[in-house]
PDB file of N, CA and C in Angstrom:
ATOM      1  N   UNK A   1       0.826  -1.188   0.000  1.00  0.00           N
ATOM      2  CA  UNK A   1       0.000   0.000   0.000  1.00  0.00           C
ATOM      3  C   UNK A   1       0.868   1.248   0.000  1.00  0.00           C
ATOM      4  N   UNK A   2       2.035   1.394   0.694  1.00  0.00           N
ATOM      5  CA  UNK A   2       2.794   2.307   0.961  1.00  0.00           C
ATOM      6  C   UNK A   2       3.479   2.814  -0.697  1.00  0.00           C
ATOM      7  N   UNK A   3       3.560   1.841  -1.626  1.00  0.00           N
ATOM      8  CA  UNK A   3       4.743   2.116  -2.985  1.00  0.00           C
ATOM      9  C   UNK A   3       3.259   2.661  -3.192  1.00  0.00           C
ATOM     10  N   UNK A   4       2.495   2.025  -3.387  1.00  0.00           N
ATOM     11  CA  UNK A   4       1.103   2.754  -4.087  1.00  0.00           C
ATOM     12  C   UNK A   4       0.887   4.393  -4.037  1.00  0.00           C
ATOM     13  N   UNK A   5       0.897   4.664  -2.829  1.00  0.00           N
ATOM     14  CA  UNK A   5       1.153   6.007  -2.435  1.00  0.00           C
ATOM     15  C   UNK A   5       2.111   6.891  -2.699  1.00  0.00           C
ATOM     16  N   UNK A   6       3.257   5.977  -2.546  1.00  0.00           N
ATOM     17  CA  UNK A   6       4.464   6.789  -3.409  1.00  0.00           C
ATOM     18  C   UNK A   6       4.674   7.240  -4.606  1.00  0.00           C
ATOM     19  N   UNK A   7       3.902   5.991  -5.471  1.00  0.00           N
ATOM     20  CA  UNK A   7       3.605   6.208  -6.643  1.00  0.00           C
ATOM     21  C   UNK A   7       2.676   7.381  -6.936  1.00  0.00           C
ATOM     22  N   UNK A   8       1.379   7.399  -6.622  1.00  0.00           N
ATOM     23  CA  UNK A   8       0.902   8.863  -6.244  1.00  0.00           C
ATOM     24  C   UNK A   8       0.990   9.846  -6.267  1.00  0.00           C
ATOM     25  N   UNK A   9       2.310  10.083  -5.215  1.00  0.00           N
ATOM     26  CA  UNK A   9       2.696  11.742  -4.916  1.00  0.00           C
ATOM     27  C   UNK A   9       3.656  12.033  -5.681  1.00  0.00           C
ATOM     28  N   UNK A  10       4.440  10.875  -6.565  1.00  0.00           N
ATOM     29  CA  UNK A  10       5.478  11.267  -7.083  1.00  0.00           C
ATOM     30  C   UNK A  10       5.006  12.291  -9.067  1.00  0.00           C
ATOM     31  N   UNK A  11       6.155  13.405  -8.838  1.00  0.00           N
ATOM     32  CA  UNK A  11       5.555  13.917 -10.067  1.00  0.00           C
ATOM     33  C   UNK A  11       6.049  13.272 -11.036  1.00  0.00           C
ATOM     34  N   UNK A  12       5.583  13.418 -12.176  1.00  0.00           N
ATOM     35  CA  UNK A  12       6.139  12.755 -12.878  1.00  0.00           C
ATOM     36  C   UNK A  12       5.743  13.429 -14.838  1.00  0.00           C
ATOM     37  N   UNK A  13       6.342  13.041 -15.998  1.00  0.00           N
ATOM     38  CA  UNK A  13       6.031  13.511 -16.957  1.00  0.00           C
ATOM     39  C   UNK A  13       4.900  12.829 -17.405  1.00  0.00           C
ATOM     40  N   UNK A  14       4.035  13.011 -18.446  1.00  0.00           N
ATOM     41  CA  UNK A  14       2.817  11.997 -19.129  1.00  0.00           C
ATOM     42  C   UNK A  14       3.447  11.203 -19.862  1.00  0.00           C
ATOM     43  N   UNK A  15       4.854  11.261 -20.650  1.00  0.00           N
ATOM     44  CA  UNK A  15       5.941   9.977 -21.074  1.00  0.00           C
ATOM     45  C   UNK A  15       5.851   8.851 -19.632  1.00  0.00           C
ATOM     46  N   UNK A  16       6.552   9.633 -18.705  1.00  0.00           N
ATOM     47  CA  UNK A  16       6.954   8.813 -17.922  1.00  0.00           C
ATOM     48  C   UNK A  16       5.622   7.881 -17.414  1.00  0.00           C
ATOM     49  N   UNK A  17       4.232   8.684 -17.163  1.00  0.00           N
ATOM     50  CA  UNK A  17       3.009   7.776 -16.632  1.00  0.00           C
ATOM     51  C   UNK A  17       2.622   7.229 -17.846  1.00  0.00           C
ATOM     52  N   UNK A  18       2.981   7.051 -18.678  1.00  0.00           N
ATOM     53  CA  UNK A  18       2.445   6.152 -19.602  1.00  0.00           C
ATOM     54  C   UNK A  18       3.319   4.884 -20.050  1.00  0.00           C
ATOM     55  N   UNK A  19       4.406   5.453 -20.103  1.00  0.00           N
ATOM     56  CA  UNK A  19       5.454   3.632 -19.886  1.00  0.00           C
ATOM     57  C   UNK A  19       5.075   3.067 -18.331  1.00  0.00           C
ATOM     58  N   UNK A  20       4.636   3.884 -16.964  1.00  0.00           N
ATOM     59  CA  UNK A  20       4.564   3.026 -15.917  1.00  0.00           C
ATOM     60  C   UNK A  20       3.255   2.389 -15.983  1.00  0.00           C
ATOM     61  N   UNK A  21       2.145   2.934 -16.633  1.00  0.00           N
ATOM     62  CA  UNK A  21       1.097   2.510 -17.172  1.00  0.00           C
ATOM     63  C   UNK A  21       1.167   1.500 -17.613  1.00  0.00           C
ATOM     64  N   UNK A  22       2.019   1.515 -19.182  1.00  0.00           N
ATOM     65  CA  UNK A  22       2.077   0.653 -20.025  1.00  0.00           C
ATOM     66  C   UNK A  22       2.907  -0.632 -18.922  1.00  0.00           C
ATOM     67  N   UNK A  23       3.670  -0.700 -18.288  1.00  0.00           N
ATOM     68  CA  UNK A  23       4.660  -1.632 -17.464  1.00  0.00           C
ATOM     69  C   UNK A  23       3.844  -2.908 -16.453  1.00  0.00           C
ATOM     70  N   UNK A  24       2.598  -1.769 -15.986  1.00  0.00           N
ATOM     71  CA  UNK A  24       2.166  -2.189 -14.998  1.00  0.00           C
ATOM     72  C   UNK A  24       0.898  -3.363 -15.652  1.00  0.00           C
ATOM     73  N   UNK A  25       0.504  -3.013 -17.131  1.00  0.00           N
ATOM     74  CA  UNK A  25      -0.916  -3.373 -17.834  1.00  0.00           C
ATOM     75  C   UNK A  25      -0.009  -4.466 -17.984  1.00  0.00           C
ATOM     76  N   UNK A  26       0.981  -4.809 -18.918  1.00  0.00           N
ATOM     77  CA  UNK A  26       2.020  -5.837 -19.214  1.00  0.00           C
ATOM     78  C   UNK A  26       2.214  -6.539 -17.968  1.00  0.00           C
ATOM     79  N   UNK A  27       2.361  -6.410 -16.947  1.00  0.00           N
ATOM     80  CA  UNK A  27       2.803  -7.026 -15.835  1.00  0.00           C
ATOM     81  C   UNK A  27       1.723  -7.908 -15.497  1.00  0.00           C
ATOM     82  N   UNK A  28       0.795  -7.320 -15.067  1.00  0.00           N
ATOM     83  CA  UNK A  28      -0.668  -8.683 -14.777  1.00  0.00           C
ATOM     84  C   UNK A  28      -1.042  -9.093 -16.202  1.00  0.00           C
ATOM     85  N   UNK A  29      -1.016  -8.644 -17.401  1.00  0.00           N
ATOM     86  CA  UNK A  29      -1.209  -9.951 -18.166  1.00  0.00           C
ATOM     87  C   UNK A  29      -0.596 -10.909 -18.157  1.00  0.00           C
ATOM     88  N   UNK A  30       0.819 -10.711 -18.136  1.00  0.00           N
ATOM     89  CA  UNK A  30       1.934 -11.816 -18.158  1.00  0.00           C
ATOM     90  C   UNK A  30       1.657 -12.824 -17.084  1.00  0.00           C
ATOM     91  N   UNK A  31       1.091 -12.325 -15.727  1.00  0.00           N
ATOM     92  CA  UNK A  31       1.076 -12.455 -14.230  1.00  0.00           C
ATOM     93  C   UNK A  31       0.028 -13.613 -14.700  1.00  0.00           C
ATOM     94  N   UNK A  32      -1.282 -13.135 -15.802  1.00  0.00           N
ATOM     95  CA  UNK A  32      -2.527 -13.731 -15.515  1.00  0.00           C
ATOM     96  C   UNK A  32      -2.122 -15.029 -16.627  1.00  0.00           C
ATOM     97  N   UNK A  33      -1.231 -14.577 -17.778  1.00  0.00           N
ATOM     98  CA  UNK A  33      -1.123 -15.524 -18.506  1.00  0.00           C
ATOM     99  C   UNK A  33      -0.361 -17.086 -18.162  1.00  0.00           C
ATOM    100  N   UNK A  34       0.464 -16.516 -17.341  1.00  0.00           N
ATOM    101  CA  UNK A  34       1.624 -17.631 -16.394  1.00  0.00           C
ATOM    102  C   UNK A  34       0.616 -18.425 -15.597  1.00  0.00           C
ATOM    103  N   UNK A  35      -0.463 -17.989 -14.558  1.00  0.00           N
ATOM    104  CA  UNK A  35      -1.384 -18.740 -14.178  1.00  0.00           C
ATOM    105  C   UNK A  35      -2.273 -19.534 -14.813  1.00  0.00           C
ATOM    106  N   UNK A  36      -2.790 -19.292 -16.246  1.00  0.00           N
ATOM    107  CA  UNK A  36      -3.165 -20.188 -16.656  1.00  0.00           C
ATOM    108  C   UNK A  36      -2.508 -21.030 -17.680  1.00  0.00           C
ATOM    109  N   UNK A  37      -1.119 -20.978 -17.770  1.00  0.00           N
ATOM    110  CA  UNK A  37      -0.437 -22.339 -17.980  1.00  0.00           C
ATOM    111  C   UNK A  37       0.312 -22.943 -16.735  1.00  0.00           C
ATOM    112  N   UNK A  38       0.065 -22.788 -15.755  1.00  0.00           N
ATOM    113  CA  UNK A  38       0.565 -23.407 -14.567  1.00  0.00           C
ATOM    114  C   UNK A  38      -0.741 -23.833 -14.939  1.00  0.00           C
ATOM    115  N   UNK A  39      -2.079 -23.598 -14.438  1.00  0.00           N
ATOM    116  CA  UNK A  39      -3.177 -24.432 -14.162  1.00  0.00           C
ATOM    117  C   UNK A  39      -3.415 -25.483 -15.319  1.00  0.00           C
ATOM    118  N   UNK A  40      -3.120 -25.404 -16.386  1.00  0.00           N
ATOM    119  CA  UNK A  40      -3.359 -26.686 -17.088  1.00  0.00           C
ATOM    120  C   UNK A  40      -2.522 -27.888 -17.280  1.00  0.00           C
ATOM    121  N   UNK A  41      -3.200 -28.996 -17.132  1.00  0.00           N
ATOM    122  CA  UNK A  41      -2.431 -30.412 -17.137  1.00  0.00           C
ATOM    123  C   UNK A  41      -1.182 -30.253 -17.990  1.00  0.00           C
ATOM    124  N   UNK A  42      -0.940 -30.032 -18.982  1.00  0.00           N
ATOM    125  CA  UNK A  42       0.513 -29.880 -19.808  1.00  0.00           C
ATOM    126  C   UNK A  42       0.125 -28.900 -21.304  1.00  0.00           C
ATOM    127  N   UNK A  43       0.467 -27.568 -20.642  1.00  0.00           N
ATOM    128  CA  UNK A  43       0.341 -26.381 -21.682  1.00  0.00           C
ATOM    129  C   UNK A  43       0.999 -26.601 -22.627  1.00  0.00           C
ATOM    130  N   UNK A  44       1.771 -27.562 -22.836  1.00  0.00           N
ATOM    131  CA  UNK A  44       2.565 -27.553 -24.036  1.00  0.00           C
ATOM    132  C   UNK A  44       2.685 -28.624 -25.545  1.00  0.00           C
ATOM    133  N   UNK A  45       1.736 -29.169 -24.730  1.00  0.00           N
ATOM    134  CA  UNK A  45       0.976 -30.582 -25.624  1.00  0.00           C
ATOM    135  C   UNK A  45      -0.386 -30.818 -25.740  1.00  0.00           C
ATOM    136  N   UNK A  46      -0.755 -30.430 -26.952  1.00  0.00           N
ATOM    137  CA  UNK A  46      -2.532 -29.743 -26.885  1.00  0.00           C
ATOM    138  C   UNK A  46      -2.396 -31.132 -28.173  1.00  0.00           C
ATOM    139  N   UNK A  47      -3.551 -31.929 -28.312  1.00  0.00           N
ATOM    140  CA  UNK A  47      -4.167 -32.695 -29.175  1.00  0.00           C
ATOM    141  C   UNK A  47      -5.749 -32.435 -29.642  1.00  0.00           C
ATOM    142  N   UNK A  48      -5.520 -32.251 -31.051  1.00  0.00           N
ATOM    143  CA  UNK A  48      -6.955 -31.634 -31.753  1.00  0.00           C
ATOM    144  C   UNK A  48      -7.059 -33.161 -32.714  1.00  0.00           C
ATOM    145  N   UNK A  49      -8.680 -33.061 -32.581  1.00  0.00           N
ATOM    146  CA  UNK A  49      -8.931 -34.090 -34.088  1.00  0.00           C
ATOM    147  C   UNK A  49      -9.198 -33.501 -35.716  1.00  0.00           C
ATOM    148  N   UNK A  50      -8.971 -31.844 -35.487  1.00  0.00           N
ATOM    149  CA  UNK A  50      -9.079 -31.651 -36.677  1.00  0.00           C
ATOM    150  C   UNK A  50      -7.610 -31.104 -36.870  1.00  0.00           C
ATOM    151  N   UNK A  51      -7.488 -30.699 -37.996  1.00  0.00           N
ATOM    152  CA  UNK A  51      -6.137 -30.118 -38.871  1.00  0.00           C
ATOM    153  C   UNK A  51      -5.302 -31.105 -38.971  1.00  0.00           C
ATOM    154  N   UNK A  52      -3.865 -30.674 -38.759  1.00  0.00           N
ATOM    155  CA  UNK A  52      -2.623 -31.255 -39.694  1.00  0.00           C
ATOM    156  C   UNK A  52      -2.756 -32.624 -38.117  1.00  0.00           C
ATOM    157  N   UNK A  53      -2.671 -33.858 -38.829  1.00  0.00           N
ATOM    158  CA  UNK A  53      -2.780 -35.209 -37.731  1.00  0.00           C
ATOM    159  C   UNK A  53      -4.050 -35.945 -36.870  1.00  0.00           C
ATOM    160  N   UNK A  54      -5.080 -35.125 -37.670  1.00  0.00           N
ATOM    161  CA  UNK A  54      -6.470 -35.209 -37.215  1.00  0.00           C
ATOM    162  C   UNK A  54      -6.884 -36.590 -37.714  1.00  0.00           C
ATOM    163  N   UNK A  55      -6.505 -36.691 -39.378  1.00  0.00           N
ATOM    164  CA  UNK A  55      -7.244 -37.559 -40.124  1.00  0.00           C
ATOM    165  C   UNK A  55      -6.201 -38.881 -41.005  1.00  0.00           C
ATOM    166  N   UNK A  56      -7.096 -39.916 -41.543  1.00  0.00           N
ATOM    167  CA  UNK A  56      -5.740 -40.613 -42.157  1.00  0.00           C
ATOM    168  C   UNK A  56      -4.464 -40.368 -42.764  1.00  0.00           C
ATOM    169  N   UNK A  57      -4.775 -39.135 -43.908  1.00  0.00           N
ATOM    170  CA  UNK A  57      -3.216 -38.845 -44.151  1.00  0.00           C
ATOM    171  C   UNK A  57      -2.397 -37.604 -43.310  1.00  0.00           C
ATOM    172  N   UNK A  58      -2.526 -37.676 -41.973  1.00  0.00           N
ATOM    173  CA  UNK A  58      -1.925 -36.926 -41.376  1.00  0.00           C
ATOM    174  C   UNK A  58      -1.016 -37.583 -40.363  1.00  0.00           C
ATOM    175  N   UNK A  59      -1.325 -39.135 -40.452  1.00  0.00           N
ATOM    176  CA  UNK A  59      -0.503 -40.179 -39.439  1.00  0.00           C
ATOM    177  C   UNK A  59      -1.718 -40.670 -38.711  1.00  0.00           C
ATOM    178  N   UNK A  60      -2.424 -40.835 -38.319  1.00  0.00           N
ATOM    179  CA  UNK A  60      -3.012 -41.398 -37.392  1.00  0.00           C
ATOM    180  C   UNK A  60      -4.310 -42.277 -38.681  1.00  0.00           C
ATOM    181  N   UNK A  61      -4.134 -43.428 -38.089  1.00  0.00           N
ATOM    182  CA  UNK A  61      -5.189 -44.259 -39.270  1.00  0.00           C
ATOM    183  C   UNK A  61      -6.727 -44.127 -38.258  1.00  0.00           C
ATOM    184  N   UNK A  62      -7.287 -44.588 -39.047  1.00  0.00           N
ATOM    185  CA  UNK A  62      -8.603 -44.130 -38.472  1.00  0.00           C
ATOM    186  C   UNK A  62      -9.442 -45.710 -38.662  1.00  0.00           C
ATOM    187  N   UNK A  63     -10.142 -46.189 -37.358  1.00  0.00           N
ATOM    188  CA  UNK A  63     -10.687 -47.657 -37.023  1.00  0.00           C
ATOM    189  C   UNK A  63     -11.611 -47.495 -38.339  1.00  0.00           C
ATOM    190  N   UNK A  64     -11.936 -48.594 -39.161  1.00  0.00           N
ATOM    191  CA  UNK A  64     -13.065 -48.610 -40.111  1.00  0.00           C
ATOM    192  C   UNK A  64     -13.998 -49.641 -39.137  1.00  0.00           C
TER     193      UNK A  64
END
């Protein structure tokens, strides 16, 4: 609460509040984006049945 305030009183240029702006908007997306690949089972290995490997000539044969 206290930097909050500091932040506040401090003067500053409309350059300067707009990169801390811009810093701070970047910061919780990144913040929010990191949480939801921690929360999923394995963010890095997604399996679709459509597009490239969906269908027979993509590798995977398909039961008749």
């Amino acid at each position: 609460m206290l930097r909050i305030n500091n932040l506040m009183e401090k003067e500053m240029t409309r350059k300067e509040f707009l990169a801390t702006l811009g810093f701070g908007a970047a910061t919780i997306m990144g913040f929010s984006t990191l949480l939801q690949l921690l929360g999923k089972k394995n963010p890095f290995h997604q399996t679709s049945s459509f597009g490239y490997g969906g269908g027979a000539y993509g590798g995977e044969k398909r039961k008749a």
